[in-house]
C-alpha atoms as a PDB file:
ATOM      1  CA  UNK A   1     -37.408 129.509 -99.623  1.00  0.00           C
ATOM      2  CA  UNK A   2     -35.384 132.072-101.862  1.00  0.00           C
ATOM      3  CA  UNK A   3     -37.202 134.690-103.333  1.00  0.00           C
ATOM      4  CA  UNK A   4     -36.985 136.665-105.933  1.00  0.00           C
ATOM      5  CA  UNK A   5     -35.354 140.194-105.719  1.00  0.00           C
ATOM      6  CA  UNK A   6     -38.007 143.130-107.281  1.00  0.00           C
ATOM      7  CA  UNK A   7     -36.907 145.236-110.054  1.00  0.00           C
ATOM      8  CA  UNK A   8     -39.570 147.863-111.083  1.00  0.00           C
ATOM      9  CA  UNK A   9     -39.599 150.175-114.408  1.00  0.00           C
ATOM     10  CA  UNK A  10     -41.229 153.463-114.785  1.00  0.00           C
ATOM     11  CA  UNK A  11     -40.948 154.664-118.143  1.00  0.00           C
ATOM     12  CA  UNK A  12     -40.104 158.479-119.083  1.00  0.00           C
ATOM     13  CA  UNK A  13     -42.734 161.405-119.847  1.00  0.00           C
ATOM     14  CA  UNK A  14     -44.379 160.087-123.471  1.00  0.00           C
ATOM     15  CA  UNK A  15     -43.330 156.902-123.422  1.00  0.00           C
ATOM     16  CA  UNK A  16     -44.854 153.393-122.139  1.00  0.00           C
ATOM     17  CA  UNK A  17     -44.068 150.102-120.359  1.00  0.00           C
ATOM     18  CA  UNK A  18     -43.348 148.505-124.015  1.00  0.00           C
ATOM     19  CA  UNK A  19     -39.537 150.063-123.998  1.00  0.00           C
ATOM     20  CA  UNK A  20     -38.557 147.676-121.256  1.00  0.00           C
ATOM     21  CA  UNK A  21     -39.510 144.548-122.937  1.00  0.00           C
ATOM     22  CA  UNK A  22     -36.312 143.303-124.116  1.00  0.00           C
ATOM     23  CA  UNK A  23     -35.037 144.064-120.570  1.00  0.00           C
ATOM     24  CA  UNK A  24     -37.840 142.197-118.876  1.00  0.00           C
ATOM     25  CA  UNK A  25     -37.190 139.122-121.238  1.00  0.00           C
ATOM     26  CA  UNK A  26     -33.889 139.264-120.188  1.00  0.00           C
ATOM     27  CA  UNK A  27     -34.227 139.307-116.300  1.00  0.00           C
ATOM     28  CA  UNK A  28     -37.837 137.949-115.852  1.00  0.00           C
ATOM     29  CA  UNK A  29     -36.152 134.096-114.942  1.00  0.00           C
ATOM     30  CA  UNK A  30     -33.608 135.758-112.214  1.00  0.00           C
ATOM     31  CA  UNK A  31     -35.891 138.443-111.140  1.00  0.00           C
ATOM     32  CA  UNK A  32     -39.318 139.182-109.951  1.00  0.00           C
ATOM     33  CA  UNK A  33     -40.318 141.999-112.769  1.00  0.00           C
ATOM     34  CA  UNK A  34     -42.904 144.600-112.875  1.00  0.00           C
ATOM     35  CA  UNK A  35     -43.452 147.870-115.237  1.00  0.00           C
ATOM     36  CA  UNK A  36     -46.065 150.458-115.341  1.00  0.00           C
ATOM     37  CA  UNK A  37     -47.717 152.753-117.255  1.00  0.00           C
ATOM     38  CA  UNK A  38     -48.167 156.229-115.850  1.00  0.00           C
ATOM     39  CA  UNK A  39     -51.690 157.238-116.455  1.00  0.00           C
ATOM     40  CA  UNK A  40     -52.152 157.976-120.031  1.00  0.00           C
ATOM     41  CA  UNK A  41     -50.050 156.612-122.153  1.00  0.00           C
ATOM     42  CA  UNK A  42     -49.608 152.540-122.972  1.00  0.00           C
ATOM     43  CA  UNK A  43     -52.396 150.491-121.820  1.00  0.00           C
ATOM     44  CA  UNK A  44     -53.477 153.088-118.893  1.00  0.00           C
ATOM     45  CA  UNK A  45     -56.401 155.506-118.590  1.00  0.00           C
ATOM     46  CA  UNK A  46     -56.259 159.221-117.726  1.00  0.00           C
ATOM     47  CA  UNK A  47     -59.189 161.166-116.583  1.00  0.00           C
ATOM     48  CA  UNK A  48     -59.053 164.840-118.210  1.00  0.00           C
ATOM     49  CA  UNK A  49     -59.366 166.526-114.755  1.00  0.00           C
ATOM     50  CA  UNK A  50     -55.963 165.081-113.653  1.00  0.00           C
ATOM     51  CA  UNK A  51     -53.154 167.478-114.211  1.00  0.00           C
ATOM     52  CA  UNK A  52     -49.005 167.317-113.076  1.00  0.00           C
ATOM     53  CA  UNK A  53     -49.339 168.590-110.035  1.00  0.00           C
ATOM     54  CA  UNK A  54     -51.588 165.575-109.167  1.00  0.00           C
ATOM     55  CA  UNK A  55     -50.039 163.282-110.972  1.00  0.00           C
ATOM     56  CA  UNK A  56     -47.245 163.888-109.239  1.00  0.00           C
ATOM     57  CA  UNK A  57     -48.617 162.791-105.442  1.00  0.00           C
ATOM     58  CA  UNK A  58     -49.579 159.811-106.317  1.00  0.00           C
ATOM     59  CA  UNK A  59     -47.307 157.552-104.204  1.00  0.00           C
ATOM     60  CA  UNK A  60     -45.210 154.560-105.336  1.00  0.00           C
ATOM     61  CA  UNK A  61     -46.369 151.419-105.730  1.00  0.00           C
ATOM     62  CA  UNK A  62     -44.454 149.297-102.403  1.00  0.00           C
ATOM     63  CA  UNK A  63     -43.513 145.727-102.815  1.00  0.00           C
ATOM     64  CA  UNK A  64     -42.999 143.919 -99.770  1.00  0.00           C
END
């Protein structure tokens, strides 16, 4: 069984997921894609209380 290699995308400070859509569309048949939104801005949530410093421990997301 060949599987797909994993390409994530984590967009800039004040941006979204939505600027790697014409990427995705391209390599969505040959790879196994995935973008995010950091919290608060595209189609995430951010709770008021959360601040850089925070934000910034959060760990990344592991594909296996």
């Amino acid at each position: 069984m060949d599987s797909k290699k994993i390409i994530i995308f984590i967009h800039g400070w004040g941006l979204s997921s939505k600027i790697f859509e014409p990427i995705i569309y391209r390599l969505k048949n040959d790879f196994e894609v995935y973008s995010l939104d950091l919290p608060g801005f595209g189609n995430s949530t951010i709770n008021k209380s959360m601040f850089l410093k925070v934000l910034s421990s959060y760990p990344i997301i592991s594909f296996q």
